[in-house]
N, C-alpha and C. Protein backbone atom coordinates (compact mmCIF):
# COMPACT_ATOMS: atom_id res chain seq x y z
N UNK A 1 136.05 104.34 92.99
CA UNK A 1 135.63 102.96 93.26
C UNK A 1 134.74 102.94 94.50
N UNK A 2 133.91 102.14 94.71
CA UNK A 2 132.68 101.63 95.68
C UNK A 2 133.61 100.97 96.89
N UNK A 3 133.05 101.59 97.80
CA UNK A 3 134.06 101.51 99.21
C UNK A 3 132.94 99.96 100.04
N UNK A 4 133.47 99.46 101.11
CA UNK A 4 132.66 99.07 101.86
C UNK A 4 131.80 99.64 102.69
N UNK A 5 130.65 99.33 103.02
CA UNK A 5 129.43 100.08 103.11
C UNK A 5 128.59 100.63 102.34
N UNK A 6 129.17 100.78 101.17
CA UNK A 6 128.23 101.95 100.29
C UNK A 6 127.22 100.94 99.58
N UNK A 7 125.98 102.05 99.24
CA UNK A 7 124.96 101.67 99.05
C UNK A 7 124.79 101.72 97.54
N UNK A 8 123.97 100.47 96.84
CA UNK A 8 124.16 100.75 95.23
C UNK A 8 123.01 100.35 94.72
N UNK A 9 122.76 100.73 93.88
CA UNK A 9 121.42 99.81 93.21
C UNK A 9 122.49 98.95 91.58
N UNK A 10 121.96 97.39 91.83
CA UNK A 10 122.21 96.52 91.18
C UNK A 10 121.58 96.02 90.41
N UNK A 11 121.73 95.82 89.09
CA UNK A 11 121.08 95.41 88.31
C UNK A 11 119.21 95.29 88.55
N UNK A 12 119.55 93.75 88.50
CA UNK A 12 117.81 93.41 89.00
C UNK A 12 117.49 93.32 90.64
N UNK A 13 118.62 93.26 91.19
CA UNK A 13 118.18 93.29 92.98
C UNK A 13 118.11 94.35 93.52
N UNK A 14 117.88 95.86 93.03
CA UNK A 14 117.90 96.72 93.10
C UNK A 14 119.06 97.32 94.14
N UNK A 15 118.42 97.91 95.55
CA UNK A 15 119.43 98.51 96.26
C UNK A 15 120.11 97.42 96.96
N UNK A 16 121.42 97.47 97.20
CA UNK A 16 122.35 96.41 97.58
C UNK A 16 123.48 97.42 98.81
N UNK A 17 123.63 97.00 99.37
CA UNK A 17 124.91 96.99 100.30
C UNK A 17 126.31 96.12 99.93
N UNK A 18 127.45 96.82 99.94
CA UNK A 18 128.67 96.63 99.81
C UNK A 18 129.13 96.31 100.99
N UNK A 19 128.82 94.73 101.42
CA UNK A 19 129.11 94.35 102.68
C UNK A 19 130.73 93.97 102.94
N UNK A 20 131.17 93.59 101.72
CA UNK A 20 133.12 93.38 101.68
C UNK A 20 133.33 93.76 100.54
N UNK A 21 134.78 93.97 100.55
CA UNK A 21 135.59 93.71 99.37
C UNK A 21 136.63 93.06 100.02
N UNK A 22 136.71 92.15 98.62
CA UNK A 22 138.03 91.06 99.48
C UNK A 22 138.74 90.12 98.23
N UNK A 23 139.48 89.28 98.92
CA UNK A 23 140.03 88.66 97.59
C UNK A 23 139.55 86.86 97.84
N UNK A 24 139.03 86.16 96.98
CA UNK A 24 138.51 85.49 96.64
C UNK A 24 138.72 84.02 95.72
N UNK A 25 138.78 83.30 95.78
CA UNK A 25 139.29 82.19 94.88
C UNK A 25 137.89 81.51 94.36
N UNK A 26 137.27 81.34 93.51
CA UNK A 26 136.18 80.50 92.59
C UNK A 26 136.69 79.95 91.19
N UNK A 27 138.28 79.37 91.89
CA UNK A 27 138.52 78.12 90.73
C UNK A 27 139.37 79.23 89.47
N UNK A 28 139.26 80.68 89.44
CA UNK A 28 140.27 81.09 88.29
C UNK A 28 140.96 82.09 88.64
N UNK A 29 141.68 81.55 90.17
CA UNK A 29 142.61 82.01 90.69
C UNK A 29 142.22 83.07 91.50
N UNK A 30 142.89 83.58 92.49
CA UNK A 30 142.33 84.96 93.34
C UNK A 30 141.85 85.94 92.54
N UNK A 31 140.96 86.49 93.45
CA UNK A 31 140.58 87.84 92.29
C UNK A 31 140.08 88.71 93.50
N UNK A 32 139.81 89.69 93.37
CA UNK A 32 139.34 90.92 94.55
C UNK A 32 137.68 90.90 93.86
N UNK A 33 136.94 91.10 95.14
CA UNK A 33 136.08 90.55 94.71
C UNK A 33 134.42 91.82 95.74
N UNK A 34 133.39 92.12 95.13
CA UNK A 34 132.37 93.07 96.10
C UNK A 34 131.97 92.05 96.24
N UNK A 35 131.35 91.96 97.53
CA UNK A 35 130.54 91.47 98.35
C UNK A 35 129.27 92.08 98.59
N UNK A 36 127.98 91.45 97.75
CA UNK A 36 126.75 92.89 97.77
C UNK A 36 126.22 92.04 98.34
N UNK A 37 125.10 92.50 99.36
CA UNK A 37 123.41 92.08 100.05
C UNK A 37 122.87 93.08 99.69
N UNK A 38 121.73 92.45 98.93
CA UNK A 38 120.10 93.27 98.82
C UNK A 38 120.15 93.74 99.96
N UNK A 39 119.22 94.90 100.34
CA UNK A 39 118.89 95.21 101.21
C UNK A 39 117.31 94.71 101.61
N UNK A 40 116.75 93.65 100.53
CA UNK A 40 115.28 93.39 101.00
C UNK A 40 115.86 91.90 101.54
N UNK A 41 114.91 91.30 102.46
CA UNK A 41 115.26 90.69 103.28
C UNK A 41 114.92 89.37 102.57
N UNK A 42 115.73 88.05 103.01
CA UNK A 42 115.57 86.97 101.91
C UNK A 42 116.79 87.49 100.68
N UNK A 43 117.38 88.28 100.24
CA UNK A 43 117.96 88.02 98.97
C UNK A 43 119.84 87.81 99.46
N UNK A 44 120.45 87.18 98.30
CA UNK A 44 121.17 85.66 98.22
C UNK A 44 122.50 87.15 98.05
N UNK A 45 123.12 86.82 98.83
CA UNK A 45 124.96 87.57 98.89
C UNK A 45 125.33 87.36 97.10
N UNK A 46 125.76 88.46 96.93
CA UNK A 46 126.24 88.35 95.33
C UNK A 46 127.66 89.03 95.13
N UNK A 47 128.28 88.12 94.40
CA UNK A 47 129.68 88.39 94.89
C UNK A 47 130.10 88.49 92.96
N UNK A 48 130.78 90.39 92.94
CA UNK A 48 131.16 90.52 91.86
C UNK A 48 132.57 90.89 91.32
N UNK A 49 133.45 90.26 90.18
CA UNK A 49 134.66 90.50 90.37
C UNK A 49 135.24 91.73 89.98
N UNK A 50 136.17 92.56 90.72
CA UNK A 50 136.03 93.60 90.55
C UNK A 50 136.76 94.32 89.63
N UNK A 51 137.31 93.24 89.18
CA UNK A 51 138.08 93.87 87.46
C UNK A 51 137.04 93.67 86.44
N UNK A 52 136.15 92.94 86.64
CA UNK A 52 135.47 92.36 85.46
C UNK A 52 134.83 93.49 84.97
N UNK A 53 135.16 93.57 83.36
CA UNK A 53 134.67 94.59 82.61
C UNK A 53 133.02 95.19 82.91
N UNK A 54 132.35 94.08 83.03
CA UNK A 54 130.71 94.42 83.15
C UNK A 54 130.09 95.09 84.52
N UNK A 55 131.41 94.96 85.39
CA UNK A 55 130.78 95.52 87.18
C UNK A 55 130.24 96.63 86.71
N UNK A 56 131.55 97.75 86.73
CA UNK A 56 130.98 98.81 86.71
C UNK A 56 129.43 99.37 85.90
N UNK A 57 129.34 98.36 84.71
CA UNK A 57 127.67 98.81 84.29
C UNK A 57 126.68 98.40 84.97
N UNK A 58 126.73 97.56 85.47
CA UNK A 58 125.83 97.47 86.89
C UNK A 58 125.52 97.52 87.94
N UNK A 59 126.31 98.47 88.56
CA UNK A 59 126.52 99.04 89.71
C UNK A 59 126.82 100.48 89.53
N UNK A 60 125.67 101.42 90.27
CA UNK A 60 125.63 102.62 90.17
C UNK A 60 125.52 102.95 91.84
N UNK A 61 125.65 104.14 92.07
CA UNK A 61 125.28 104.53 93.80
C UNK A 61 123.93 104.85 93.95
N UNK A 62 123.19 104.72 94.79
CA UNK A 62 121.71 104.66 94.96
C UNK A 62 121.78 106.84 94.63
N UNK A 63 120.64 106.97 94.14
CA UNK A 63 120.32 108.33 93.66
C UNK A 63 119.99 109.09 95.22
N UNK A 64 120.95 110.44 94.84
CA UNK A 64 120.33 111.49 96.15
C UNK A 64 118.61 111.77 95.80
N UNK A 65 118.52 112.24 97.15
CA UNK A 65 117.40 112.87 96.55
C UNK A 65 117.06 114.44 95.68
N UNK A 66 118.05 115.13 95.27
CA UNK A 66 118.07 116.32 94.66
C UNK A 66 118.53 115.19 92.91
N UNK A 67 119.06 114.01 93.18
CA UNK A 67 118.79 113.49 91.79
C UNK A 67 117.51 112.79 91.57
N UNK A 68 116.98 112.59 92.38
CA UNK A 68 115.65 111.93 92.35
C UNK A 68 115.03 113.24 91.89
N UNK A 69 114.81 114.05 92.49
CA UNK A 69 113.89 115.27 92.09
C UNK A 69 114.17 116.26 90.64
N UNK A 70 115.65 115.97 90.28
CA UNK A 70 115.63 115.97 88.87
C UNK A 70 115.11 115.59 87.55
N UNK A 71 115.30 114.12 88.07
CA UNK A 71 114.87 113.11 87.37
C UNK A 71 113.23 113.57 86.71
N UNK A 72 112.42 113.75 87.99
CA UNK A 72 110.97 113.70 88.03
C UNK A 72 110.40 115.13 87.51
N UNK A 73 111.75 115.79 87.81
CA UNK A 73 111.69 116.91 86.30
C UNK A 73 111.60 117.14 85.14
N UNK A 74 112.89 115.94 84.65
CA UNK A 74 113.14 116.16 83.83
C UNK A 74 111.90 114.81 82.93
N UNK A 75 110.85 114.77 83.30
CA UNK A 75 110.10 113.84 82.53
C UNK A 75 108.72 114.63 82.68
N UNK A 76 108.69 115.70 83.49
CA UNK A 76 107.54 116.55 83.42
C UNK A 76 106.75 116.89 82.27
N UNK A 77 107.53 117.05 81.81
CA UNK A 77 106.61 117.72 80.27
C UNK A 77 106.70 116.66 78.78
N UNK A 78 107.89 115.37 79.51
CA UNK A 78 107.23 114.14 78.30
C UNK A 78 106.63 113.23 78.80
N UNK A 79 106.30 112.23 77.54
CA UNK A 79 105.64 111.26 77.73
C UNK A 79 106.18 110.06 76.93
N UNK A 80 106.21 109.13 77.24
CA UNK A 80 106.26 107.61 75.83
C UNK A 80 104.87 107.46 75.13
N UNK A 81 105.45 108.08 74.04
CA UNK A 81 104.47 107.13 72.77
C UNK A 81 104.31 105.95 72.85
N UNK A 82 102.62 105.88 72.84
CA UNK A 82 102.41 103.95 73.00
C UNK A 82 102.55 104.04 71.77
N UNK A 83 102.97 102.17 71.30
CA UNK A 83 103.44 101.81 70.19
C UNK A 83 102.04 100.79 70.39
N UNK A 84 101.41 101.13 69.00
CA UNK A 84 100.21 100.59 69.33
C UNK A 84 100.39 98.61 68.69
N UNK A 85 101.19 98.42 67.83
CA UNK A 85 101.75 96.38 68.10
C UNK A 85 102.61 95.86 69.23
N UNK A 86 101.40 95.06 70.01
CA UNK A 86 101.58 94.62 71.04
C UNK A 86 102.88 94.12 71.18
N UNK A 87 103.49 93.47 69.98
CA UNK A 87 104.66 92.77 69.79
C UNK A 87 105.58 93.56 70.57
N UNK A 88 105.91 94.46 69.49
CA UNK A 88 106.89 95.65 69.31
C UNK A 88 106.59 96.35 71.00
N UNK A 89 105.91 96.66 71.15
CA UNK A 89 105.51 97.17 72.74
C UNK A 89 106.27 96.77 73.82
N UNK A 90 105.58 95.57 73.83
CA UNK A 90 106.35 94.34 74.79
C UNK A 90 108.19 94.07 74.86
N UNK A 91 108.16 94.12 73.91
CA UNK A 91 109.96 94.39 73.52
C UNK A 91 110.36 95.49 74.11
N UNK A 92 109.93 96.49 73.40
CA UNK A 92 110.08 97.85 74.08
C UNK A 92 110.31 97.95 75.64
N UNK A 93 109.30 97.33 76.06
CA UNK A 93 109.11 97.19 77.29
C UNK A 93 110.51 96.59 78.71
N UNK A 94 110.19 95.80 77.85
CA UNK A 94 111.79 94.42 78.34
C UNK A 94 112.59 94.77 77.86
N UNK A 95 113.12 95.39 77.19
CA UNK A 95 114.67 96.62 77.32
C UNK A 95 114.73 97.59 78.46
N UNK A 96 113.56 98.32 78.30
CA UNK A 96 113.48 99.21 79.35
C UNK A 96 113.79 98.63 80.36
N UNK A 97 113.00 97.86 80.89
CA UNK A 97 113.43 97.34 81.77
C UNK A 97 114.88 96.37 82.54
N UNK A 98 115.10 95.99 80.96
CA UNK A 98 116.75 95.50 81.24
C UNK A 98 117.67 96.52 81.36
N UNK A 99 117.26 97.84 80.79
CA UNK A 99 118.24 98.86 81.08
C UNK A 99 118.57 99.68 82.36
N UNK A 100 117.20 99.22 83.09
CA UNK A 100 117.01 99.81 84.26
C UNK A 100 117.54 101.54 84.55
N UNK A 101 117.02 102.17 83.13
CA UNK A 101 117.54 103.79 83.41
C UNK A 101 116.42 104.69 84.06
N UNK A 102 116.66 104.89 85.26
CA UNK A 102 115.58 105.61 86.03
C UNK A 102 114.70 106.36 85.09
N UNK A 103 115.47 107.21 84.37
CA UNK A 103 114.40 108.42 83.58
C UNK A 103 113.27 107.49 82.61
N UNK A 104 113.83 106.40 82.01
CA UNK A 104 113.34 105.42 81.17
C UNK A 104 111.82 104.75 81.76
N UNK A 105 112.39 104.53 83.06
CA UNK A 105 111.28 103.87 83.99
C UNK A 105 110.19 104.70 84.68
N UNK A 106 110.87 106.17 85.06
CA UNK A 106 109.51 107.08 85.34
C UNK A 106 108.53 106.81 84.03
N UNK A 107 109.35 107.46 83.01
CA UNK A 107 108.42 107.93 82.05
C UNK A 107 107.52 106.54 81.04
N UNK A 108 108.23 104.76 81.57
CA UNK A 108 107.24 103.74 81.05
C UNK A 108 106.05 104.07 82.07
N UNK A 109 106.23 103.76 83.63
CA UNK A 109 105.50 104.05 84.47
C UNK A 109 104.63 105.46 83.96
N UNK A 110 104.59 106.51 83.77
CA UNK A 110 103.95 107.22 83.59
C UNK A 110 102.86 106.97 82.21
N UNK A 111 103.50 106.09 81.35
CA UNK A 111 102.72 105.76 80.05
C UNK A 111 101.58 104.59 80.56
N UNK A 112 102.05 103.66 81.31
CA UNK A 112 101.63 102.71 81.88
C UNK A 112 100.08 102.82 82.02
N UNK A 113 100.59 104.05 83.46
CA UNK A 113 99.22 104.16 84.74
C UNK A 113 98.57 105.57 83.41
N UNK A 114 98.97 105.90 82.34
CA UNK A 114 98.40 106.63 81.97
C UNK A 114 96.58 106.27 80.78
N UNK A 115 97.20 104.90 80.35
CA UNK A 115 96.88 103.92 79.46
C UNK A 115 96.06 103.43 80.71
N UNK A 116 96.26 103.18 81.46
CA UNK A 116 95.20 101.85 82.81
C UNK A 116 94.18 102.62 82.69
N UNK A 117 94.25 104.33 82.65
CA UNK A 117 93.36 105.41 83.19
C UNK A 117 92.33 105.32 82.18
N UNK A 118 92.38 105.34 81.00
CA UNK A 118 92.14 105.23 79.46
C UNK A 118 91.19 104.41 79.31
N UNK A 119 92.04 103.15 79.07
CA UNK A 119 91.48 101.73 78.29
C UNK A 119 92.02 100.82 78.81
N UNK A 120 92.37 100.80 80.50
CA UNK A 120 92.96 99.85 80.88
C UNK A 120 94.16 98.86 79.90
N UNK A 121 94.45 97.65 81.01
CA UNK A 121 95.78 96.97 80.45
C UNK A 121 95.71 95.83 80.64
N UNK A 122 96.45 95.15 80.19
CA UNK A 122 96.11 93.79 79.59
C UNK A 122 96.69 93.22 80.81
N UNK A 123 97.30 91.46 81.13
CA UNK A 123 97.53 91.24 82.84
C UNK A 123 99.02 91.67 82.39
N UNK A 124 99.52 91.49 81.19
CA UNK A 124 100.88 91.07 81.03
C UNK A 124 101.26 92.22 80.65
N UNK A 125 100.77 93.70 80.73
CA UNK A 125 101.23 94.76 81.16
C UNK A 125 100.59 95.22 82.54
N UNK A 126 100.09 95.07 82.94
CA UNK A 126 100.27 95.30 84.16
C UNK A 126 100.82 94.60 84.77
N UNK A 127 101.57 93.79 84.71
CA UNK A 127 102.81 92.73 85.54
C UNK A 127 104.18 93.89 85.52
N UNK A 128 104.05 94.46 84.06
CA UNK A 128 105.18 95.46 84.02
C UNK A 128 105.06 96.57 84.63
N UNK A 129 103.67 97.47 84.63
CA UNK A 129 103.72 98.08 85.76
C UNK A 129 104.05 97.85 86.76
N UNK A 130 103.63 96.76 87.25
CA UNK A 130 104.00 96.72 88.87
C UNK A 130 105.65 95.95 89.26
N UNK A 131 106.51 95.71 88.25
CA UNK A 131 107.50 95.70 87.92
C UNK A 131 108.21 96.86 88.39
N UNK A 132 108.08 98.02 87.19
CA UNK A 132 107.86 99.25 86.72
C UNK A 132 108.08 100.07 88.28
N UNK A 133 107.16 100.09 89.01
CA UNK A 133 106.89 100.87 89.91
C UNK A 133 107.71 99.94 91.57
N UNK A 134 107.64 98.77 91.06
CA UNK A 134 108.56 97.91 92.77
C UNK A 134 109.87 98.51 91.99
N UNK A 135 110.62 98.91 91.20
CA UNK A 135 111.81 99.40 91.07
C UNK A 135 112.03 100.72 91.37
N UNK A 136 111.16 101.80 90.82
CA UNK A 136 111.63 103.01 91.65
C UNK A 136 111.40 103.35 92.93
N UNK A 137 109.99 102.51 93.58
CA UNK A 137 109.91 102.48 94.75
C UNK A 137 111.01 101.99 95.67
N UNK A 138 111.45 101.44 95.12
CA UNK A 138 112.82 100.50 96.36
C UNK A 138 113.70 101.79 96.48
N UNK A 139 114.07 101.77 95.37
CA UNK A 139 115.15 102.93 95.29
C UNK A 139 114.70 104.19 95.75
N UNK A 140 113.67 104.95 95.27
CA UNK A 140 113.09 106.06 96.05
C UNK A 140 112.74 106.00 97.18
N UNK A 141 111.93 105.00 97.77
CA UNK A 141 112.08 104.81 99.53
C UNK A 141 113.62 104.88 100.27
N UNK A 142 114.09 104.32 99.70
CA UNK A 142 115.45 103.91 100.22
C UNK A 142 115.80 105.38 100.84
N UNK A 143 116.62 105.94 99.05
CA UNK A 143 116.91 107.28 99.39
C UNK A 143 116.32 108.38 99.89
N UNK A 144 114.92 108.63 99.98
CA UNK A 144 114.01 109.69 100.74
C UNK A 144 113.87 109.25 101.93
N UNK A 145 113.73 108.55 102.39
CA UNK A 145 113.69 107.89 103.54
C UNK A 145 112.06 107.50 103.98
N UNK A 146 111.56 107.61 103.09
CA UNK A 146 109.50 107.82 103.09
C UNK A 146 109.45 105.89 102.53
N UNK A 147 108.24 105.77 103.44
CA UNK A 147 107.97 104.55 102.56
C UNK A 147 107.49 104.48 101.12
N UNK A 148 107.21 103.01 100.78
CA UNK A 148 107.00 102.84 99.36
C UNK A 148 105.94 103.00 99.32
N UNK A 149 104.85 103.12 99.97
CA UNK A 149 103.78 103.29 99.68
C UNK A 149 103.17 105.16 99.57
N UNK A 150 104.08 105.78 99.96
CA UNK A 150 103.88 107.00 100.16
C UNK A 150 105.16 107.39 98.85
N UNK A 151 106.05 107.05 97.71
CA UNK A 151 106.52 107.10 97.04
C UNK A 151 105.22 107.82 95.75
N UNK A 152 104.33 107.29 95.31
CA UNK A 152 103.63 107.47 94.03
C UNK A 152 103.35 109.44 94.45
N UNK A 153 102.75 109.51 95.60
CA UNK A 153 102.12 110.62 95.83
C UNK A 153 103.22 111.59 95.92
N UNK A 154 104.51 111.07 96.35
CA UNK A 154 106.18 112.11 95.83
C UNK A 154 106.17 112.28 94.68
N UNK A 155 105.90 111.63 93.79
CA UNK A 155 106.54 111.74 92.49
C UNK A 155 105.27 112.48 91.57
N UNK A 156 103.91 112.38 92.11
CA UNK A 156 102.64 112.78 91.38
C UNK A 156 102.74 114.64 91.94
N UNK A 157 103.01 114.80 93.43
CA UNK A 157 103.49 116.56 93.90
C UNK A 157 104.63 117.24 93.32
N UNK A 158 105.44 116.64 92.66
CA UNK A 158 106.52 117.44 91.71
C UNK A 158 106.28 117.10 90.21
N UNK A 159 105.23 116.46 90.20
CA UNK A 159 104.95 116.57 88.37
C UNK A 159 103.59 118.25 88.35
């Protein structure tokens, strides 16, 4: 179990801090309860219950960096097939992204900026790129300790 202090990446607010655990009343009786803050500045205390079946799928521990550098391994030598109906694409897309599975997200990102290089992208994929890329950046800055802007050129020296 996720202690206080520890660091997690959350769903859509990405990296979060485990500022309490505690017990809690919101009307269906006490419950023990995480206490997360984003770690970007401006975002809203999110308080999750800690029996509730769905925590644990959305809450993972922010990636070392020897898993980060796996990761960017293990997508070295693939790629995502563009799906050439926009429809179907777009879908594609917005799973990925609801799934938020790192390996999933290198390798859209890599299809992405690969396609921009090409025949460019439409605005409403490049919204997902840059989606796409503010998510592993948070998380990869975080854990390397390098800024986000110096993130692309990490991940382009181990491909």
């Amino acid at each position: 179990m996720f202690q206080k202090g520890d660091y997690i990446s959350y769903g859509g607010h990405g990296v979060c801090r485990i500022a309490d655990i505690r017990k809690m009343n919101f009307g269906n009786g006490e419950q023990l309860f995480f206490v997360i803050e984003p770690i970007t500045p401006g975002g809203a205390t999110i308080y999750l219950p800690v029996e509730h079946p769905k925590t644990p799928t959305r809450m993972r521990p922010v990636l070392t960096k020897e898993e980060i550098d796996s990761l960017i391994q293990s997508v070295k030598n693939h790629e995502m097939p563009w799906i050439q109906d926009r429809k179907n694409r777009t879908a594609q897309f917005q799973q990925i992204l609801a799934r938020r599975d790192t390996r999933e997200l290198l390798l859209l990102a890599s299809c992405l900026h690969q396609r921009k290089t090409e025949k460019g992208l439409p605005a409403s994929e490049l919204e997902i790129l840059h989606k796409v890329e503010g998510l592993i950046e948070q998380e990869f800055s975080f854990a390397l300790k390098i800024s986000r802007d110096s993130i692309g050129s990490y991940i382009q020296d181990r491909l």
